[in-house]
C-alpha atoms as a PDB file:
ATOM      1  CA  UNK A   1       3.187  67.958  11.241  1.00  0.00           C
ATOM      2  CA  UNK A   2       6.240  66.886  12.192  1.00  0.00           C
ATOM      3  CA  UNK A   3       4.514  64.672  15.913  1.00  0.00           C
ATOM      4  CA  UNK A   4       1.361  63.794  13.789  1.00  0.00           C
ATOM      5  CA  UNK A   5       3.939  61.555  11.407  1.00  0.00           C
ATOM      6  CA  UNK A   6       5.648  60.598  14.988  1.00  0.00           C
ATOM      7  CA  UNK A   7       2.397  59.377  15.968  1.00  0.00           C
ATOM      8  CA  UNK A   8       1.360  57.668  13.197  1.00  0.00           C
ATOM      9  CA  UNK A   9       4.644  55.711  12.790  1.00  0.00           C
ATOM     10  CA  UNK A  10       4.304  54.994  16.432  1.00  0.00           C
ATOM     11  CA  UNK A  11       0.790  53.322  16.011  1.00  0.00           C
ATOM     12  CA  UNK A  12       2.025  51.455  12.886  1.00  0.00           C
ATOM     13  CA  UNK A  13       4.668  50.124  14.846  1.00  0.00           C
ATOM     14  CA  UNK A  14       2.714  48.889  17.478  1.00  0.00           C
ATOM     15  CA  UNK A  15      -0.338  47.474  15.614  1.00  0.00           C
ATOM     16  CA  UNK A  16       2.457  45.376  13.386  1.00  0.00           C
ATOM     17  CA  UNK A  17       4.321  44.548  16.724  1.00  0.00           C
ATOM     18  CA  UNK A  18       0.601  43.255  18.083  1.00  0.00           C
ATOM     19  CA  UNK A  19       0.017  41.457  14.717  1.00  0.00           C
ATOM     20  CA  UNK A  20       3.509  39.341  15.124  1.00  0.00           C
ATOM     21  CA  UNK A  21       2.699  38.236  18.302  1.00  0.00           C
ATOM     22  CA  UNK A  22      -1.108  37.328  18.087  1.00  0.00           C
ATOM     23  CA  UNK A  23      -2.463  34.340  19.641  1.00  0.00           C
ATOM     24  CA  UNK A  24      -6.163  32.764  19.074  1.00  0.00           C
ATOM     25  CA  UNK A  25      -7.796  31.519  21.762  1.00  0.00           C
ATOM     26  CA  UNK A  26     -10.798  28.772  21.894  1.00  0.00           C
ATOM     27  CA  UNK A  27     -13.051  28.873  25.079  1.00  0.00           C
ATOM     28  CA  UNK A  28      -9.835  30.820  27.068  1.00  0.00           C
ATOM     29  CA  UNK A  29      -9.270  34.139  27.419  1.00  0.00           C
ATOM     30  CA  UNK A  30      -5.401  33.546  27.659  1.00  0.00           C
ATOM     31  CA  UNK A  31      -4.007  31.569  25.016  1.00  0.00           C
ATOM     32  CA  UNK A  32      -0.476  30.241  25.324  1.00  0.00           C
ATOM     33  CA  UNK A  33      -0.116  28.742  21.612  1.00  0.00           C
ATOM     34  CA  UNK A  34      -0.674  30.292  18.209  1.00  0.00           C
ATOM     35  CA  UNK A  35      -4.265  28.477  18.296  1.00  0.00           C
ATOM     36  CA  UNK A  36      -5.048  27.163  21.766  1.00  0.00           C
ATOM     37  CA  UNK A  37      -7.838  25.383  22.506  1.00  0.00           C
ATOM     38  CA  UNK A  38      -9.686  24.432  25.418  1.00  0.00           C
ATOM     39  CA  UNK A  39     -12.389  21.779  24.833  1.00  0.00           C
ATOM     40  CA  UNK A  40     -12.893  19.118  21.828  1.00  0.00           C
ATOM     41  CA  UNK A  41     -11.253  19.464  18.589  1.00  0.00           C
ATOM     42  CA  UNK A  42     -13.205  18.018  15.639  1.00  0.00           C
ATOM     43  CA  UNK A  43     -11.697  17.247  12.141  1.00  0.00           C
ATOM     44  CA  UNK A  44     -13.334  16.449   8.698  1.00  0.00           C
ATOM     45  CA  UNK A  45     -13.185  13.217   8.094  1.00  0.00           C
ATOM     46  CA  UNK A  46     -14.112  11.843   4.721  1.00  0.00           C
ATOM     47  CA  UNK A  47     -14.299   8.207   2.828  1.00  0.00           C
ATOM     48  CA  UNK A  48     -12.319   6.892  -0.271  1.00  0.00           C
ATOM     49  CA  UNK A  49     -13.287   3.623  -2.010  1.00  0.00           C
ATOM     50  CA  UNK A  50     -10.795   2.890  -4.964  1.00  0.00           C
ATOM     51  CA  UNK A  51     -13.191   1.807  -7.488  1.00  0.00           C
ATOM     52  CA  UNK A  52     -10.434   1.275 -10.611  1.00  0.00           C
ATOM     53  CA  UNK A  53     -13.797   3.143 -12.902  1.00  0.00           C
ATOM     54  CA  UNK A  54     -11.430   3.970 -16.062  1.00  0.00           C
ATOM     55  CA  UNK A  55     -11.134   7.850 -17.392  1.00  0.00           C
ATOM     56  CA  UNK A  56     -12.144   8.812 -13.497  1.00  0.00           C
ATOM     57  CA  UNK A  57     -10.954  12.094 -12.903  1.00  0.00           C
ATOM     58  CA  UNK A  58      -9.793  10.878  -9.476  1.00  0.00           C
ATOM     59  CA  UNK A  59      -7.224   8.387 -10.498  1.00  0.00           C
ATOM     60  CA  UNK A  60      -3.426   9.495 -10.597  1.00  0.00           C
ATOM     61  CA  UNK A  61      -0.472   7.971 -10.348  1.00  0.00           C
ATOM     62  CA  UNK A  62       1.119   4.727  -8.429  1.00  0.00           C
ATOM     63  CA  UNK A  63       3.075   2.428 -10.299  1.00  0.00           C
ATOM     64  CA  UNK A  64      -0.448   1.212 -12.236  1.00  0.00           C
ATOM     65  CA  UNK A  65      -1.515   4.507 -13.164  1.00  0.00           C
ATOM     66  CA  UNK A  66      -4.792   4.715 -10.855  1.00  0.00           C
ATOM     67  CA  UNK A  67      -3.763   5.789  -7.601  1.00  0.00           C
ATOM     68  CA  UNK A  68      -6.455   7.474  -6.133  1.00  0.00           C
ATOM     69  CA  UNK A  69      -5.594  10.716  -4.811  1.00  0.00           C
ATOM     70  CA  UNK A  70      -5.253  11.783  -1.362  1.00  0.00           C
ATOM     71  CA  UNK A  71      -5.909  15.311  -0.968  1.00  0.00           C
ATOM     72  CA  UNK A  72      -9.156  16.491   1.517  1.00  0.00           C
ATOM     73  CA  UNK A  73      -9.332  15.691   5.038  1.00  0.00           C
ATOM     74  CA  UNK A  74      -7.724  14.572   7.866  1.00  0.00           C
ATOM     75  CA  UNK A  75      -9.228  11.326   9.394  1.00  0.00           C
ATOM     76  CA  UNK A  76      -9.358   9.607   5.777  1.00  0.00           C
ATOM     77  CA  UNK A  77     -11.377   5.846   5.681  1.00  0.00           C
ATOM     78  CA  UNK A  78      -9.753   4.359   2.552  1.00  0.00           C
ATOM     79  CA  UNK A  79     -11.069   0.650   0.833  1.00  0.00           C
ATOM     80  CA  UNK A  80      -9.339  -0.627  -1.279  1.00  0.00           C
ATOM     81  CA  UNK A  81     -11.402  -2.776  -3.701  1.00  0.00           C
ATOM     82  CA  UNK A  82     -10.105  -5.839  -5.593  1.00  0.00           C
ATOM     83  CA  UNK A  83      -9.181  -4.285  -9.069  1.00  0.00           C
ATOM     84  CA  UNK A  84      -7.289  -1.427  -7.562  1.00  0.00           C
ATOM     85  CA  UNK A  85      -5.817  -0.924  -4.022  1.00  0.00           C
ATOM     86  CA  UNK A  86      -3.765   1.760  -4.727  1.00  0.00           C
ATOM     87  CA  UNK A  87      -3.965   5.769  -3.068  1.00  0.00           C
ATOM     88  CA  UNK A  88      -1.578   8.664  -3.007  1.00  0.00           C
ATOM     89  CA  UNK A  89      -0.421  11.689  -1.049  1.00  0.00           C
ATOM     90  CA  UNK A  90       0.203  14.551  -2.462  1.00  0.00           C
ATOM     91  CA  UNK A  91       3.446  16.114  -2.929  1.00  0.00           C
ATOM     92  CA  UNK A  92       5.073  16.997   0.513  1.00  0.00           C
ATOM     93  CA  UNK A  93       7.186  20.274  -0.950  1.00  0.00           C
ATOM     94  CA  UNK A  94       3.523  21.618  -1.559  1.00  0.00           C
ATOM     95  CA  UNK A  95       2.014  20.570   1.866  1.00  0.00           C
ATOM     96  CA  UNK A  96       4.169  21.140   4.734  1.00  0.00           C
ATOM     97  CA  UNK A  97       2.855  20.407   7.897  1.00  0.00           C
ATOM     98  CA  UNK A  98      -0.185  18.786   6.305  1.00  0.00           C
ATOM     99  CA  UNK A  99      -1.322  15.612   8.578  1.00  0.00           C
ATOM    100  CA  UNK A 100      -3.303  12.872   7.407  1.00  0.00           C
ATOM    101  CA  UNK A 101      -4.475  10.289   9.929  1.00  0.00           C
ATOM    102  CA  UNK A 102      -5.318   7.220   6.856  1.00  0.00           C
ATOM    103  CA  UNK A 103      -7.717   4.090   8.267  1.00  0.00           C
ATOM    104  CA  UNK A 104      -7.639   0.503   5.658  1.00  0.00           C
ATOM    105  CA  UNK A 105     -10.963  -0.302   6.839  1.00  0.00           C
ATOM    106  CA  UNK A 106     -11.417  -2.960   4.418  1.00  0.00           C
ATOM    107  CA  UNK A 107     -11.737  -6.338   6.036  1.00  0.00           C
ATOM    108  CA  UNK A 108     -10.070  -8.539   2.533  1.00  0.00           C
ATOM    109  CA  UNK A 109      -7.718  -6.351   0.610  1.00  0.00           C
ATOM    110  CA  UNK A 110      -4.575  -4.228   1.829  1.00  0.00           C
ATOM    111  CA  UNK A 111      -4.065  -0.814   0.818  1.00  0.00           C
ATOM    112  CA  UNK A 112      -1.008   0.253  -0.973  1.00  0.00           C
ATOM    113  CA  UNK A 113       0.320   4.256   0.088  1.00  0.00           C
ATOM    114  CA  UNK A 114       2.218   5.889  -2.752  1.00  0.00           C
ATOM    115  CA  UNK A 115       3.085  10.060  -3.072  1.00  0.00           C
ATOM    116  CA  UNK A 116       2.951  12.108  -5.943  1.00  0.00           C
ATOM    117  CA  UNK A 117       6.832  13.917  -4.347  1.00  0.00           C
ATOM    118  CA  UNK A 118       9.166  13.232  -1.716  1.00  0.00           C
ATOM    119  CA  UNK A 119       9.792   9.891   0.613  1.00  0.00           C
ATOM    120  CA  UNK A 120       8.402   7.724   3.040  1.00  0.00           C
ATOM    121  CA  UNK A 121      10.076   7.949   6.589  1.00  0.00           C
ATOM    122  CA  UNK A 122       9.532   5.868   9.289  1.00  0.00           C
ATOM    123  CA  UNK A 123       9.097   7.688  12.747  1.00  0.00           C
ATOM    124  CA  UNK A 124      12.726   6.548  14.620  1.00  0.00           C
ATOM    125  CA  UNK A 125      14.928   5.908  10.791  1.00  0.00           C
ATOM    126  CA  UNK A 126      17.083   8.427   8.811  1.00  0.00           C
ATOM    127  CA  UNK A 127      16.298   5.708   5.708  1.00  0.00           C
ATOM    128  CA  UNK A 128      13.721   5.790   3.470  1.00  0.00           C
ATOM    129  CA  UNK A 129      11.362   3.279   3.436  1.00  0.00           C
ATOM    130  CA  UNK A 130      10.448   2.158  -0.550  1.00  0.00           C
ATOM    131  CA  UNK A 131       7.134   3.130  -1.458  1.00  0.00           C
ATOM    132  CA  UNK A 132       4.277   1.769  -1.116  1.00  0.00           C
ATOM    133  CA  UNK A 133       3.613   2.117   2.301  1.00  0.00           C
ATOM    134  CA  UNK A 134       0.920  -0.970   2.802  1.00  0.00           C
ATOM    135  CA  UNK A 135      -1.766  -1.027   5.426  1.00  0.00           C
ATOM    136  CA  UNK A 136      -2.965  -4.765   5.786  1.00  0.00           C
ATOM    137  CA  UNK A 137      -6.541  -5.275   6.134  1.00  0.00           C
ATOM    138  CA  UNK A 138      -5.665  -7.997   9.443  1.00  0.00           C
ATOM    139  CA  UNK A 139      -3.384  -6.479  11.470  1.00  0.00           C
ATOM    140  CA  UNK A 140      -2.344  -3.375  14.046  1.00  0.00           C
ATOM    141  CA  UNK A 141      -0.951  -1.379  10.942  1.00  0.00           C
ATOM    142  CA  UNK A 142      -4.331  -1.043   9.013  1.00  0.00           C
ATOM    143  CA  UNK A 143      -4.048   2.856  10.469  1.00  0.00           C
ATOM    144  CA  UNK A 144      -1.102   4.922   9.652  1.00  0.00           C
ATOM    145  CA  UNK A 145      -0.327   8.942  10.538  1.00  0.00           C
ATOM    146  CA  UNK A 146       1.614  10.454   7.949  1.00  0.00           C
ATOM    147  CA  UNK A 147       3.079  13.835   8.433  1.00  0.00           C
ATOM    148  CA  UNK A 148       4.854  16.162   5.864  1.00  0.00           C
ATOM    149  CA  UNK A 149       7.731  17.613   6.639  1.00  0.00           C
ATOM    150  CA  UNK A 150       8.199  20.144   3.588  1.00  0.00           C
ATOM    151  CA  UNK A 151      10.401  17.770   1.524  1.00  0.00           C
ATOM    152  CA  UNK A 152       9.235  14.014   2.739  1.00  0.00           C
ATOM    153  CA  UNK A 153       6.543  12.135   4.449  1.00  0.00           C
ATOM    154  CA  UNK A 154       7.159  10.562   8.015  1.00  0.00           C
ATOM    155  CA  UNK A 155       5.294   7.978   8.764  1.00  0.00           C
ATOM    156  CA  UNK A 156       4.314   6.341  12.615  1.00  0.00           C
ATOM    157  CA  UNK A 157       1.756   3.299  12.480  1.00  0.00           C
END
């Protein structure tokens, strides 16, 4: 009894040991990362057009109450429409790590980047940068990466 419950904490060990240590690997059969993949990555990429419809369920926040919210995705196509140009990130204590990759594709109206917790960093600054964020429809900066850090958003256009 005594090397069956040997064994058995022996195998326990070494399938949790295993488990610690696993790595996935896409198309190659030895992966050096936690996910490694070898070939194309693909990411969902969805549309938002800020309508301003009143009583919409999607409408939260910003300073005029009808942010809308930013919270599918990765690649995310925003326009902005004349009554509202306002959209907002969730809160970055509840995403960590999340990545958004946002795109103004409007040709007329900016759009204005709030976030429903934590601040707006800039890439190379220790100071925050005053919300909103705004991608102009005419310029380099109509595409912004914003990345949560567990506490704040930093921000590289």
């Amino acid at each position: 009894m005594n090397i069956l419950k040997q064994n058995f904490f022996l195998l326990l060990a070494v399938g949790l040991l295993q488990s610690a240590f696993s790595q996935v690997g896409i198309n190659t059969t030895t992966p050096l990362s936690t996910l490694d993949i070898c070939g194309n990555l693909n990411v969902k990429e969805i549309g938002l057009t800020n309508a301003n419809v009143a009583g919409s369920a999607t409408f939260y926040g910003g300073p005029s109450g009808s942010a809308t919210h930013i919270d599918d995705g990765v690649y995310v196509s925003l326009t902005p429409t004349s009554g509202n140009q306002e959209f907002i990130l969730p809160n970055a204590t509840n995403v960590p790590g999340r990545i958004y990759v946002l795109r103004n594709i409007s040709n007329s109206i900016d759009a204005k980047i709030y976030t429903f917790g934590g601040s707006f960093y800039a890439k190379d600054s220790s100071g925050v940068t005053g919300a909103p964020l705004t991608m102009p429809y005419n310029s380099a900066l109509k595409t912004v990466i914003v990345i949560s850090d567990g506490a704040n958003w930093t921000y590289i256009f």
